[in-house]
Protein backbone atom coordinates (compact mmCIF):
# COMPACT_ATOMS: atom_id res chain seq x y z
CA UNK A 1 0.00 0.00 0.00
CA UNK A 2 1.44 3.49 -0.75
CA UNK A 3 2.67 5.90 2.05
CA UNK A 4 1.44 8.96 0.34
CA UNK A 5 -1.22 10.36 -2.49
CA UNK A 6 0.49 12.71 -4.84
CA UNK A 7 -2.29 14.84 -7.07
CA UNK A 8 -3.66 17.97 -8.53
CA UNK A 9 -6.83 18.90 -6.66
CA UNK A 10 -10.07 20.03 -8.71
CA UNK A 11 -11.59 23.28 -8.19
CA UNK A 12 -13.96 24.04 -6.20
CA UNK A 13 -17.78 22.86 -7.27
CA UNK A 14 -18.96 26.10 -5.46
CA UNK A 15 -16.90 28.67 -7.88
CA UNK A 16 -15.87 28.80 -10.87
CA UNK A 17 -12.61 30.14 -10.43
CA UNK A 18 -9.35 28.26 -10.83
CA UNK A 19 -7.26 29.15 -7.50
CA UNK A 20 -5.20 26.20 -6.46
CA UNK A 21 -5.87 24.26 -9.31
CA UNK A 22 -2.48 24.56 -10.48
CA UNK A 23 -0.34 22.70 -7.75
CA UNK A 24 0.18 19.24 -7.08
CA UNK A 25 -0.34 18.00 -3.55
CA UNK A 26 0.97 15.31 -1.47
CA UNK A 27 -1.26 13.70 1.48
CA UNK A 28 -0.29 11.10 4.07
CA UNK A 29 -2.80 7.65 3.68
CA UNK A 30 -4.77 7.14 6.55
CA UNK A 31 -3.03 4.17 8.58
CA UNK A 32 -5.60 4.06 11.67
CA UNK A 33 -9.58 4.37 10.80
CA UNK A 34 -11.03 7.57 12.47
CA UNK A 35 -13.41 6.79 15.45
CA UNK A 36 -16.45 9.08 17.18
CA UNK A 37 -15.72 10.44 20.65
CA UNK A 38 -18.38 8.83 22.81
CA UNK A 39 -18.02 12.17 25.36
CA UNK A 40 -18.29 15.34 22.93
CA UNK A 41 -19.26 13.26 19.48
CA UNK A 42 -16.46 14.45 17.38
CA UNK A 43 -14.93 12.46 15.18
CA UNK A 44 -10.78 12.05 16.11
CA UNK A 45 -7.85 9.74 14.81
CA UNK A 46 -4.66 8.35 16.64
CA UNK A 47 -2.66 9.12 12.65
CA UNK A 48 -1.38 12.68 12.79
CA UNK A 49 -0.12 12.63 9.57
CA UNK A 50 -3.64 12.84 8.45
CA UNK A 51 -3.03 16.40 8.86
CA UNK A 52 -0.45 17.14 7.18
CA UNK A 53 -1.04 18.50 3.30
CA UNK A 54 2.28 19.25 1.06
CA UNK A 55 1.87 21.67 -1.76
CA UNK A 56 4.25 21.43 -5.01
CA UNK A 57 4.73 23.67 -8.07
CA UNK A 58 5.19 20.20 -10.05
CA UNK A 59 4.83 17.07 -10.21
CA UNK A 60 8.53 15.85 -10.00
CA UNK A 61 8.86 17.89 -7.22
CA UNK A 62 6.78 16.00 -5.50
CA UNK A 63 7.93 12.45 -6.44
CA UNK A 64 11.38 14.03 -5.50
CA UNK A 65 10.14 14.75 -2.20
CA UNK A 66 8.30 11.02 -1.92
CA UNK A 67 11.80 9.58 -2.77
CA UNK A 68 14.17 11.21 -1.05
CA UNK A 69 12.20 10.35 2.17
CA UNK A 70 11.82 6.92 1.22
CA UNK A 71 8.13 6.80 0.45
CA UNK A 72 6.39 5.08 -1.61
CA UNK A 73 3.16 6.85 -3.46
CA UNK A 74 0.55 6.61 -5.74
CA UNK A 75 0.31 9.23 -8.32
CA UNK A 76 -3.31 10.56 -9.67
CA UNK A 77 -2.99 12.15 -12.77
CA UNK A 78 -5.88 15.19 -13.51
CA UNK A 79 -8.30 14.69 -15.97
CA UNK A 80 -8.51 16.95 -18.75
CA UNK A 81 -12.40 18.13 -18.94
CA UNK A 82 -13.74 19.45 -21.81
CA UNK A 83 -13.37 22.62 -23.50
CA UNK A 84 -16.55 24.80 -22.99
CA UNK A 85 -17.88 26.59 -25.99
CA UNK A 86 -18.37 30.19 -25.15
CA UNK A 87 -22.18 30.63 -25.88
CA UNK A 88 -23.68 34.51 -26.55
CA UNK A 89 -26.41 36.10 -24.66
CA UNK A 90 -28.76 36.09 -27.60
CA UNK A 91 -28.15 32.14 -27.75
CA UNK A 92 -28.76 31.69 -24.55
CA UNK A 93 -32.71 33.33 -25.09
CA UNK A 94 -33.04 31.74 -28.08
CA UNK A 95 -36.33 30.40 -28.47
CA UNK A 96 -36.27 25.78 -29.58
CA UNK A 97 -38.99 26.36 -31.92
CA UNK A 98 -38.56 26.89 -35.15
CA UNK A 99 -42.22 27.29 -36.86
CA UNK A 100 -45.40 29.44 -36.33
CA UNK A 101 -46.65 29.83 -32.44
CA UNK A 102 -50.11 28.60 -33.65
């Protein structure tokens, strides 16, 4: 099983902007499952690596970093959506019917 995730996060579903889009990550794997707190009902972890969230210009960076500390990783490639046609205003209005209204 691999130590550590390396991969370029999406954006945000909320925004439409691109702000860290453009790094690549690295994150610790879990190694302990989280648990509930039966006192205060938070969830906790024993793993504190689970906090900690590496940021990278590029990707070789990052595999640099994975193998000069001796880890091993699994690397996520992005996937390359679709280019989006810009559409007008008038196109957007545009009325699906084609022949007379009655």
């Amino acid at each position: 099983m691999a130590d550590v995730r390396i991969f370029r996060p999406a954006r945000n579903a909320m925004q439409s902007g691109r702000k860290q889009t453009r790094q690549w990550v690295l994150e610790y794997e879990p190694q302990s499952p989280k648990f509930i707190d039966p006192l205060m009902g938070w969830t906790g972890s024993l793993d504190t690596r689970d906090q900690v969230r590496l940021q990278f210009a590029t990707k070789e960076a990052a595999i640099a970093f994975a193998d000069r500390h001796g880890l091993s990783y699994r690397l996520q490639e992005p996937e390359v959506a679709a280019p989006v046609r810009p559409v007008s205003y008038a196109e957007k209005l545009r009325s699906p019917r084609l022949g007379r209204l009655t």
